[in-house]
C-alpha atoms as a PDB file:
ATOM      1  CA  UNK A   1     -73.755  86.763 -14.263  1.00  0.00           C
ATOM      2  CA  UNK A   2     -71.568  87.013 -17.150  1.00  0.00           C
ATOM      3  CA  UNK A   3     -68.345  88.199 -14.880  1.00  0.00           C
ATOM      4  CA  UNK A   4     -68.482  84.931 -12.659  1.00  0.00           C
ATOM      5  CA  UNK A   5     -68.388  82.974 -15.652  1.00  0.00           C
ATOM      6  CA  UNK A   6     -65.735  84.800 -17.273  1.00  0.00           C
ATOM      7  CA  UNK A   7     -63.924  84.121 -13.877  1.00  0.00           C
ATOM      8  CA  UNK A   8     -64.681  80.458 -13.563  1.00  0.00           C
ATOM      9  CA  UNK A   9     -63.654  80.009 -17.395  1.00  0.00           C
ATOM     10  CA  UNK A  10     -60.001  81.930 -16.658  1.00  0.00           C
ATOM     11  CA  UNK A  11     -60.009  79.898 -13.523  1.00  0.00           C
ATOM     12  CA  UNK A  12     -60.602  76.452 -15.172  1.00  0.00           C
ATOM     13  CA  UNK A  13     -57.737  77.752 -17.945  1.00  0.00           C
ATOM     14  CA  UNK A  14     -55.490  78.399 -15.339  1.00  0.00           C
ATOM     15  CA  UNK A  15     -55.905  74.787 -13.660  1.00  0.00           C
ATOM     16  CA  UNK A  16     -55.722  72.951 -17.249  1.00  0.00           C
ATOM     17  CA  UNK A  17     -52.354  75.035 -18.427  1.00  0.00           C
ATOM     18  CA  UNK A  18     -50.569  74.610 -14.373  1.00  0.00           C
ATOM     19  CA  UNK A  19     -51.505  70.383 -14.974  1.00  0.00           C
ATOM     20  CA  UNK A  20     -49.966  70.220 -18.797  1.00  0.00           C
ATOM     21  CA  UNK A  21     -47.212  72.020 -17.970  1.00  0.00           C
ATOM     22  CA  UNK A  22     -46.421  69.675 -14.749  1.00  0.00           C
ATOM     23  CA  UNK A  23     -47.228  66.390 -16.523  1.00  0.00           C
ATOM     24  CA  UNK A  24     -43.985  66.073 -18.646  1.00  0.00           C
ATOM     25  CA  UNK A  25     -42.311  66.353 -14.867  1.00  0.00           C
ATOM     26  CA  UNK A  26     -44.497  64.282 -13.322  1.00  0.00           C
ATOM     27  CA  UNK A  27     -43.833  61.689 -15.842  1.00  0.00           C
ATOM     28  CA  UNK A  28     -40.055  61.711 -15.448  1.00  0.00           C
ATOM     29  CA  UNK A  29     -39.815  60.647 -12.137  1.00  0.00           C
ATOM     30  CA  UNK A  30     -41.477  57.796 -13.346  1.00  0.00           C
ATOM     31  CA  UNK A  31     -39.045  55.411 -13.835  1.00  0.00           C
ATOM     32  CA  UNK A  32     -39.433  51.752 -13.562  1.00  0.00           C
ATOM     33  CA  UNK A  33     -35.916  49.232 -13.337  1.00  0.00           C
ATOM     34  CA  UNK A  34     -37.164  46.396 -14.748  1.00  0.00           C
ATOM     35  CA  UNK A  35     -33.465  45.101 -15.684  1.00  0.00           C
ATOM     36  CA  UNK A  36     -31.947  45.044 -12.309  1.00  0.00           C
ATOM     37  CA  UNK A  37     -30.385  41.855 -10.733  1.00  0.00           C
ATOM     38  CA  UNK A  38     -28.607  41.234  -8.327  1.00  0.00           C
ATOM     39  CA  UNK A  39     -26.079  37.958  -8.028  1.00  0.00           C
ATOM     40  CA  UNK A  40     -23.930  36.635  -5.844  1.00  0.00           C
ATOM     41  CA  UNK A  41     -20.133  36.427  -6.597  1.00  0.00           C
ATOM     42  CA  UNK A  42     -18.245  33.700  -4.798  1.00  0.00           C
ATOM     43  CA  UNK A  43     -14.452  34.467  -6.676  1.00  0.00           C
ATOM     44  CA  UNK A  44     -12.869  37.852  -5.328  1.00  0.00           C
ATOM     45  CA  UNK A  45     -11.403  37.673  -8.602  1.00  0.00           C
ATOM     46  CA  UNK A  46     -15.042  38.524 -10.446  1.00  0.00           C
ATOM     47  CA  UNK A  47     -15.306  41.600  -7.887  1.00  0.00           C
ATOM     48  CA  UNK A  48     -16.057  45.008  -9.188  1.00  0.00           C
ATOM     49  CA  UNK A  49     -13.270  46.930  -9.931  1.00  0.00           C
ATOM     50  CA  UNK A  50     -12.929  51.047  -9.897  1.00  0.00           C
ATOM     51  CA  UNK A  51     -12.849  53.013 -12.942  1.00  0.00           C
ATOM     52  CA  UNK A  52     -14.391  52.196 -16.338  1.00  0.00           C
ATOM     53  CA  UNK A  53     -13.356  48.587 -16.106  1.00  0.00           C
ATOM     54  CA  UNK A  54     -16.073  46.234 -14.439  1.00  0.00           C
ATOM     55  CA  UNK A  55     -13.437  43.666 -12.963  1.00  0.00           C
ATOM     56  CA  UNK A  56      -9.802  43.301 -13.373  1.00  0.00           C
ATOM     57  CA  UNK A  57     -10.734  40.509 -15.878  1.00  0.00           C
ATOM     58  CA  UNK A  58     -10.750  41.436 -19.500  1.00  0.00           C
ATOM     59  CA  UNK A  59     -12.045  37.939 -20.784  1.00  0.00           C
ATOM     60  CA  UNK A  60     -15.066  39.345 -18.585  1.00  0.00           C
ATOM     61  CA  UNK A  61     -15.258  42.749 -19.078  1.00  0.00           C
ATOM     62  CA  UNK A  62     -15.990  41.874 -22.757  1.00  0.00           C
ATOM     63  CA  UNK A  63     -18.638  39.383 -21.629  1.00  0.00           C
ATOM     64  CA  UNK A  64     -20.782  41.596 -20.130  1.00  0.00           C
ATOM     65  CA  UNK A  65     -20.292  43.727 -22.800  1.00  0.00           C
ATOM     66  CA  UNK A  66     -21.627  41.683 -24.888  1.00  0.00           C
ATOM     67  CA  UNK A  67     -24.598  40.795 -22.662  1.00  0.00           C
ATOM     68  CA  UNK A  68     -25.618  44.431 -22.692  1.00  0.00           C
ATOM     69  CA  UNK A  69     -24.407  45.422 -19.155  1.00  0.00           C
ATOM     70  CA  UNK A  70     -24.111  48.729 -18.364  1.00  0.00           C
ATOM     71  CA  UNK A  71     -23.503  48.668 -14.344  1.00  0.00           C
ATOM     72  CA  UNK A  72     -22.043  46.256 -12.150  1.00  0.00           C
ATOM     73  CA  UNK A  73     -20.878  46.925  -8.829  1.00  0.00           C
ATOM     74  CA  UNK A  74     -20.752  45.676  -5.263  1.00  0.00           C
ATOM     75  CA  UNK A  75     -23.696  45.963  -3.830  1.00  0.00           C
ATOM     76  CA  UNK A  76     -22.797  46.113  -0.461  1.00  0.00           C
ATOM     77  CA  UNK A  77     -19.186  47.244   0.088  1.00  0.00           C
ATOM     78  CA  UNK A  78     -19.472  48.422   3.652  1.00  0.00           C
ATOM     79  CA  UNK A  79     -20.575  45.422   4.931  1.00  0.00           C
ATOM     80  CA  UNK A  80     -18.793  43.349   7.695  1.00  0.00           C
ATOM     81  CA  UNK A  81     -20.021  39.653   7.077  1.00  0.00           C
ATOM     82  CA  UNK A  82     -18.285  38.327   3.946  1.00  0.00           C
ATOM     83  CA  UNK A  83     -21.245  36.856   2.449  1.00  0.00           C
ATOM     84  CA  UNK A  84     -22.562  39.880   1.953  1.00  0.00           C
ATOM     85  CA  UNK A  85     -19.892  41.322   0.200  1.00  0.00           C
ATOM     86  CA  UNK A  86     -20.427  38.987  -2.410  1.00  0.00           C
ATOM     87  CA  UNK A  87     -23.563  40.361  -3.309  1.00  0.00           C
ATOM     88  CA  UNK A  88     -23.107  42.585  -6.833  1.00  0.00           C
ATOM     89  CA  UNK A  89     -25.524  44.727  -8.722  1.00  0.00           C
ATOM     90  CA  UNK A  90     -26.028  44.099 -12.363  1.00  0.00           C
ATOM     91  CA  UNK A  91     -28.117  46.597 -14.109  1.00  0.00           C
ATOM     92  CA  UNK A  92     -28.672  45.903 -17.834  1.00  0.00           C
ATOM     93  CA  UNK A  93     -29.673  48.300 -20.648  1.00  0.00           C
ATOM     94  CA  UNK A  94     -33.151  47.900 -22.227  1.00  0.00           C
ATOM     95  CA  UNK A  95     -31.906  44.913 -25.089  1.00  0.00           C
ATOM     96  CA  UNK A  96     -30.249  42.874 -22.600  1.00  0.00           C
ATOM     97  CA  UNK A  97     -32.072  40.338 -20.382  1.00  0.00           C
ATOM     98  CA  UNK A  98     -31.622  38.841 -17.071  1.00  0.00           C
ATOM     99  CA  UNK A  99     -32.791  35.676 -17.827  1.00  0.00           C
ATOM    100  CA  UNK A 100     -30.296  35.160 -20.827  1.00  0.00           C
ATOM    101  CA  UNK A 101     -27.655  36.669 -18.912  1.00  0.00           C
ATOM    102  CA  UNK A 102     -27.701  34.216 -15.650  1.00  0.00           C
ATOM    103  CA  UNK A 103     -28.115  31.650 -17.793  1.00  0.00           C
ATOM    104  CA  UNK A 104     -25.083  32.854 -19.689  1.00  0.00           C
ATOM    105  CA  UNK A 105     -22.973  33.460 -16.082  1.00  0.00           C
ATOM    106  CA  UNK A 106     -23.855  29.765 -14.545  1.00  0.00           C
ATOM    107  CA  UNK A 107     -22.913  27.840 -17.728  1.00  0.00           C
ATOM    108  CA  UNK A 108     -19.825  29.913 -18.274  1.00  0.00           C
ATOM    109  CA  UNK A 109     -18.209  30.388 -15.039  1.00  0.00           C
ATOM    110  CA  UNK A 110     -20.378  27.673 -13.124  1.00  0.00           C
ATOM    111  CA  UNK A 111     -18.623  28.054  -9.951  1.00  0.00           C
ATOM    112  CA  UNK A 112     -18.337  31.786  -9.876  1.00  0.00           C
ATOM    113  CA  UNK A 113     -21.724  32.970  -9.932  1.00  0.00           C
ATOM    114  CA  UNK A 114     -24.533  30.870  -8.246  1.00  0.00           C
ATOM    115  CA  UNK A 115     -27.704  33.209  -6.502  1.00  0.00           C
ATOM    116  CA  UNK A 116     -29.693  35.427  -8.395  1.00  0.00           C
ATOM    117  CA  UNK A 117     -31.918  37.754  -6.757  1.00  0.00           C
ATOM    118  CA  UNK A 118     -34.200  40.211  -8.894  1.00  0.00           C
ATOM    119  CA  UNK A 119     -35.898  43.367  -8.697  1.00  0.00           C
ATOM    120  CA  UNK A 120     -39.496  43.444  -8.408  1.00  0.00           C
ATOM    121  CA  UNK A 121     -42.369  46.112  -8.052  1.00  0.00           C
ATOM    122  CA  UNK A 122     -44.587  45.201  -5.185  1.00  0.00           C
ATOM    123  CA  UNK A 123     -48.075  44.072  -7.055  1.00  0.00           C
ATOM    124  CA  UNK A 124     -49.891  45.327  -3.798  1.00  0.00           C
ATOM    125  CA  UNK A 125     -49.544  48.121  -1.036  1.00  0.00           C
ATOM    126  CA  UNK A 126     -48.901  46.776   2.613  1.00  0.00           C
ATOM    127  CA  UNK A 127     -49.666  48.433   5.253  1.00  0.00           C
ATOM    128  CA  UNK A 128     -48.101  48.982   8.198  1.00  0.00           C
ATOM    129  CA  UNK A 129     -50.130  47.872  11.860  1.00  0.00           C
ATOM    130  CA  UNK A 130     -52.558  50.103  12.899  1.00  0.00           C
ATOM    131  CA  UNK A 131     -53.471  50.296  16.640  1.00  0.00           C
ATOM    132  CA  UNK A 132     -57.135  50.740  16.167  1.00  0.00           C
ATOM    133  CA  UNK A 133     -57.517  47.355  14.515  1.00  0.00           C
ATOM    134  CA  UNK A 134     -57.129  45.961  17.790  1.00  0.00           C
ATOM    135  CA  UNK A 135     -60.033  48.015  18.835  1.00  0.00           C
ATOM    136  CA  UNK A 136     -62.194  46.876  15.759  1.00  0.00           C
ATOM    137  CA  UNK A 137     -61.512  43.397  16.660  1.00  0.00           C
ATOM    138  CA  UNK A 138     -62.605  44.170  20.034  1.00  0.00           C
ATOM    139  CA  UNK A 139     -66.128  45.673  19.172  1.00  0.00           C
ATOM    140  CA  UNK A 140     -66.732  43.067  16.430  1.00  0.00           C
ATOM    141  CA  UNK A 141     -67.236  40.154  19.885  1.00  0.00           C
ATOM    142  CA  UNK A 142     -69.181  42.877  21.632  1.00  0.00           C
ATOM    143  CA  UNK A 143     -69.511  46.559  20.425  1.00  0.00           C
ATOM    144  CA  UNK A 144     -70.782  47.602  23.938  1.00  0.00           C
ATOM    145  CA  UNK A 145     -67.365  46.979  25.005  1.00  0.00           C
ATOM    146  CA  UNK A 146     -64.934  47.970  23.579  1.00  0.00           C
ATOM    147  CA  UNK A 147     -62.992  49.967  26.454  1.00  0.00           C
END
């Protein structure tokens, strides 16, 4: 009697020391962008620029700077239909704040930027259809037939 609880002890060891040494992984993928935005550019002038330089603009380079923006690029570069390409990415670093920031884009440049779309978590799971709903539905009027 004593082995097999010598052996469920190591065994229940094992498990505990394989979970805390996976939880400081599992935690790491855990990432949550909670200061992501994206905004619609209507001046080709504002457009991202490549390099280290957000646009070609200094003036605004040093805004965002200043507003705690660490990315901003096209969103959607590819794309064939030109509003689309107006669409831009604006990540911010944990001090800065969308709220402050589109508020500081629409009063400074009012005709520049003018949509502001952000990112959200989904509060709830959806679920895709199901083809056996239809079936439920079907037995709920009369469960004798239901094929």
């Amino acid at each position: 009697m004593k082995n097999i609880s010598n052996k469920y002890h190591v065994d229940k060891l094992c498990i505990i020391v394989t979970l805390v040494m996976w939880m400081p992984l599992l935690t790491l993928g855990q990432v949550y962008y909670d200061t992501i935005a994206w905004i619609w550019v209507n001046d080709n002038t504002f457009h991202a620029a490549d390099g280290n330089l957000f646009t070609n603009k200094n003036e605004f380079n040093i805004f965002l700077e200043t507003n705690h923006v660490v990315y901003y690029e096209q969103a959607l570069p590819f794309a064939k239909n030109p509003e689309l390409l107006k669409i831009h990415e604006i990540r911010l670093n944990s001090q800065g704040s969308i709220d402050y920031l589109y508020y500081s884009l629409t009063s400074n440049y009012p005709e520049v930027f003018d949509n502001l779309s952000r990112f959200s978590l989904p509060d709830t799971t959806l679920y895709v259809y199901n083809p056996a709903d239809h079936m439920w539905n079907l037995t709920l009027n009369d469960p004798n037939q239901w094929l």
